[in-house]
Protein backbone atom coordinates (compact mmCIF):
# COMPACT_ATOMS: atom_id res chain seq x y z
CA UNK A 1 -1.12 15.84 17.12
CA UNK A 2 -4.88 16.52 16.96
CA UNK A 3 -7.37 13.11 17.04
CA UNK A 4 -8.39 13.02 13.74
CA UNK A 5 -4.81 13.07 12.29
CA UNK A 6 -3.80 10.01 15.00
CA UNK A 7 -7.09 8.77 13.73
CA UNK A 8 -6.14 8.85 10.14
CA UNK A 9 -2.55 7.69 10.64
CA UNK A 10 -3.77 4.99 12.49
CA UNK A 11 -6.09 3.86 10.19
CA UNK A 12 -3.34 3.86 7.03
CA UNK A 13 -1.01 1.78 9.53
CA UNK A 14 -3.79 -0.51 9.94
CA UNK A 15 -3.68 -0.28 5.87
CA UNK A 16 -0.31 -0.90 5.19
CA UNK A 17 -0.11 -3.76 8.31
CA UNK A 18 -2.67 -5.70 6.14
CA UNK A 19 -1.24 -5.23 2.87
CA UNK A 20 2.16 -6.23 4.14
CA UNK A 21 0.81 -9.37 5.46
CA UNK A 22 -1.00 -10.18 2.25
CA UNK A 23 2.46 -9.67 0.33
CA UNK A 24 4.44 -12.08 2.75
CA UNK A 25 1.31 -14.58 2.62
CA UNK A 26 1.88 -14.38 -1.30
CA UNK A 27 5.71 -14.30 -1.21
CA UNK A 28 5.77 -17.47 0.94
CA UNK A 29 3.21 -19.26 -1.89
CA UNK A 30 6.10 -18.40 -4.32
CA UNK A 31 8.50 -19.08 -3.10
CA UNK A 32 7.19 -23.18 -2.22
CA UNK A 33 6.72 -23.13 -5.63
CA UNK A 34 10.04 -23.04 -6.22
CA UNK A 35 10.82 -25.86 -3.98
CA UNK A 36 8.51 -27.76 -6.15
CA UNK A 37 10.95 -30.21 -8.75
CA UNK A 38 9.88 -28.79 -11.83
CA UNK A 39 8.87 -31.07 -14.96
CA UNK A 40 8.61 -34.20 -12.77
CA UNK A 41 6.95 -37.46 -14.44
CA UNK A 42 3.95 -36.99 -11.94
CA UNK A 43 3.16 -33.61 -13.08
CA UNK A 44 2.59 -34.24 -16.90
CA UNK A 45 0.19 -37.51 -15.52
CA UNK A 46 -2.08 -35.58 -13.24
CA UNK A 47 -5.18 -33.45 -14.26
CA UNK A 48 -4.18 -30.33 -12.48
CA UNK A 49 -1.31 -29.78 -14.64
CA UNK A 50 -2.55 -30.70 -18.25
CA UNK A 51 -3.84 -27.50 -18.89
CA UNK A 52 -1.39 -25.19 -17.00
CA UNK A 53 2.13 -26.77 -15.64
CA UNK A 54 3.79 -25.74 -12.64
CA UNK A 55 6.15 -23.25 -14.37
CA UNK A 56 3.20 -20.98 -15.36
CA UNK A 57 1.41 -21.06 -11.78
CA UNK A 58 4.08 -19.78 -10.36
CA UNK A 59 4.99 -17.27 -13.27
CA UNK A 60 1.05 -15.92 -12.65
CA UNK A 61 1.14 -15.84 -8.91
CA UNK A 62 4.17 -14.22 -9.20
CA UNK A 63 3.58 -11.88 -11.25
CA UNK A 64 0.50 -10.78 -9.12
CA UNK A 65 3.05 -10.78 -6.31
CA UNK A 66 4.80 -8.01 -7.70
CA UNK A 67 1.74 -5.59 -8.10
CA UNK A 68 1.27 -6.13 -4.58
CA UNK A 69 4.30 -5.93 -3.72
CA UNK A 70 5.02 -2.22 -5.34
CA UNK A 71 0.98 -1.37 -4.07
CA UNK A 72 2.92 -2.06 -0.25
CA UNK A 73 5.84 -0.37 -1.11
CA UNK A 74 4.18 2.74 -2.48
CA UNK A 75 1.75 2.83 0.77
CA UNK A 76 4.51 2.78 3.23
CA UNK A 77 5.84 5.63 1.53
CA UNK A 78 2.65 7.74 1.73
CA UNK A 79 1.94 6.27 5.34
CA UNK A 80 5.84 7.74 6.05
CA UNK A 81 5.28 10.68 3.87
CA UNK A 82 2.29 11.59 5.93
CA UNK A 83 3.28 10.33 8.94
CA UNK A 84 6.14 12.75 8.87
CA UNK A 85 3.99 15.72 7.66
CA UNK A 86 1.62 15.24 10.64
CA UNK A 87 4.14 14.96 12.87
CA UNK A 88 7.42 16.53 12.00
CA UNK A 89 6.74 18.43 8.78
CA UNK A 90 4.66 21.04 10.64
CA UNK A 91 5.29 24.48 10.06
CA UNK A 92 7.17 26.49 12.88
CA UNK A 93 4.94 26.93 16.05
CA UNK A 94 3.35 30.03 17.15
CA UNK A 95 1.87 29.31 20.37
CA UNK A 96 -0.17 26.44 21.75
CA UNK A 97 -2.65 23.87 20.29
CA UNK A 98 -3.09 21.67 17.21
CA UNK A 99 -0.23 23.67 14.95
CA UNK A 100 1.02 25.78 17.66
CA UNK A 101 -1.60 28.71 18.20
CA UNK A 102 -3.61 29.02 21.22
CA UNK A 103 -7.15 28.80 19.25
CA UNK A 104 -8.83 25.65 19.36
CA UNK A 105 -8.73 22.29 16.56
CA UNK A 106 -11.71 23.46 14.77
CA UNK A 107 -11.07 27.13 14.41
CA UNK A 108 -6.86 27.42 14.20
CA UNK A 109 -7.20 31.24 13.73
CA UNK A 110 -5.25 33.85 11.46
CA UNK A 111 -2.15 33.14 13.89
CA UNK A 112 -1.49 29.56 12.52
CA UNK A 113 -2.48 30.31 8.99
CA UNK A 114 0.01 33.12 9.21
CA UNK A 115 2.50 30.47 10.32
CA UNK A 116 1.63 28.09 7.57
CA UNK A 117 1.79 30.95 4.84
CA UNK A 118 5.63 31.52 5.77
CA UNK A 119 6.68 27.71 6.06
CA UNK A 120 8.78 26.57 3.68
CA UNK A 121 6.79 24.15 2.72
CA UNK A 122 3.98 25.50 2.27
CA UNK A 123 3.45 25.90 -1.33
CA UNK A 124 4.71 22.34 -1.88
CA UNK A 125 1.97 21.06 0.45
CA UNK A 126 -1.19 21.17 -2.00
CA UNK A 127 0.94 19.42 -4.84
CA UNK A 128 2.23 16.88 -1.99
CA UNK A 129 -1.54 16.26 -0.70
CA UNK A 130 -2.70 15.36 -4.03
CA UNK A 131 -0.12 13.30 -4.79
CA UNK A 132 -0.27 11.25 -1.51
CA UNK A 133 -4.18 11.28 -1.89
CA UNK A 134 -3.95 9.43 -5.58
CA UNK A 135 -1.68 7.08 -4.67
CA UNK A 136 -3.31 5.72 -1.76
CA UNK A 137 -6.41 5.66 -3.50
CA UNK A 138 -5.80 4.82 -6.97
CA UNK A 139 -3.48 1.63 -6.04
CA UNK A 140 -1.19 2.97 -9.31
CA UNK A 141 0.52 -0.48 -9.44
CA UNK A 142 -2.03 -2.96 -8.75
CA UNK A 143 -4.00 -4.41 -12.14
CA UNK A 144 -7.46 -5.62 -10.12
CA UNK A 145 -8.61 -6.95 -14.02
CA UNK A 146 -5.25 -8.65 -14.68
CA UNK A 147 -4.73 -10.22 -10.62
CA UNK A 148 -8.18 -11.15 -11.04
CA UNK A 149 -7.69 -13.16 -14.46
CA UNK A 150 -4.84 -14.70 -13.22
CA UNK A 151 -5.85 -15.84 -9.86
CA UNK A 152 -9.23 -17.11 -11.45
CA UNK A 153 -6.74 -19.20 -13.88
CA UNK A 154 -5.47 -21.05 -11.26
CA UNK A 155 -8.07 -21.40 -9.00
CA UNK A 156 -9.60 -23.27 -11.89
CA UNK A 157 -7.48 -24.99 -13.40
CA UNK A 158 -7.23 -26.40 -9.75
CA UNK A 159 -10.93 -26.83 -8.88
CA UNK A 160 -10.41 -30.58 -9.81
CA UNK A 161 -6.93 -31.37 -7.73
């Protein structure tokens, strides 16, 4: 596999790695929610919860949970999808070198792109590119406006605890 695509692989692991922690960081505040008694005397008496009880934190936090959550999912898929494009979704080998020709990583020469013309998947691989492309950049299932609102919520309702 040529540098750049370890490069790039290596950087969307890093990626996903991050995001996965950040969903398991947020799926461990939920969940201690829940081991929260809920509607307890205390809660109605102190300031955090008169304008937002307990119930609704967790409803908000989870909710942005689940954004993330599907915004992991959806990158480990493309990380996988790519991952197996670079490395085992090649097009059949013609000789030596980055996709099987002798000519060098820069210039891959009419052999290879005579070996990508006849792979199967070929004419799949534009639509599959842009499709891999807008997902990882467009974050389809994460609301930044909505996770925002809601996190800003509870951080102030909060500030005074």
């Amino acid at each position: 596999m040529p540098v750049q695509y370890r490069n790039g692989v290596s950087c969307m692991q890093d990626r996903v790695r991050q995001l996965q922690e950040a969903v398991a960081a947020m799926r461990g505040a939920v969940d201690s929610l829940d081991t929260v008694p809920q509607d307890e005397p205390w809660q109605r008496g102190s300031p955090v919860f008169h304008s937002m009880p307990l119930v609704r934190v967790r409803q908000l936090l989870d909710k942005v949970y689940d954004m993330y959550r599907l915004e992991y999912d959806s990158k480990a898929a493309v990380l996988a999808a790519v991952q197996d494009l670079v490395g085992g979704g090649q097009p059949p080998a013609v000789g030596g070198g980055a996709w099987g020709s002798g000519a060098s990583e820069e210039e891959p020469g009419q052999a290879v792109l005579a070996a990508v013309a006849k792979w199967e998947g070929a004419k799949r691989l534009p639509d599959l590119c842009t499709t891999y492309i807008s997902v990882w950049m467009l974050s389809p299932y994460v609301e930044e406006e909505q996770a925002d609102e809601a996190l800003g919520a509870i951080t102030e309702d909060m500030a005074g605890f």
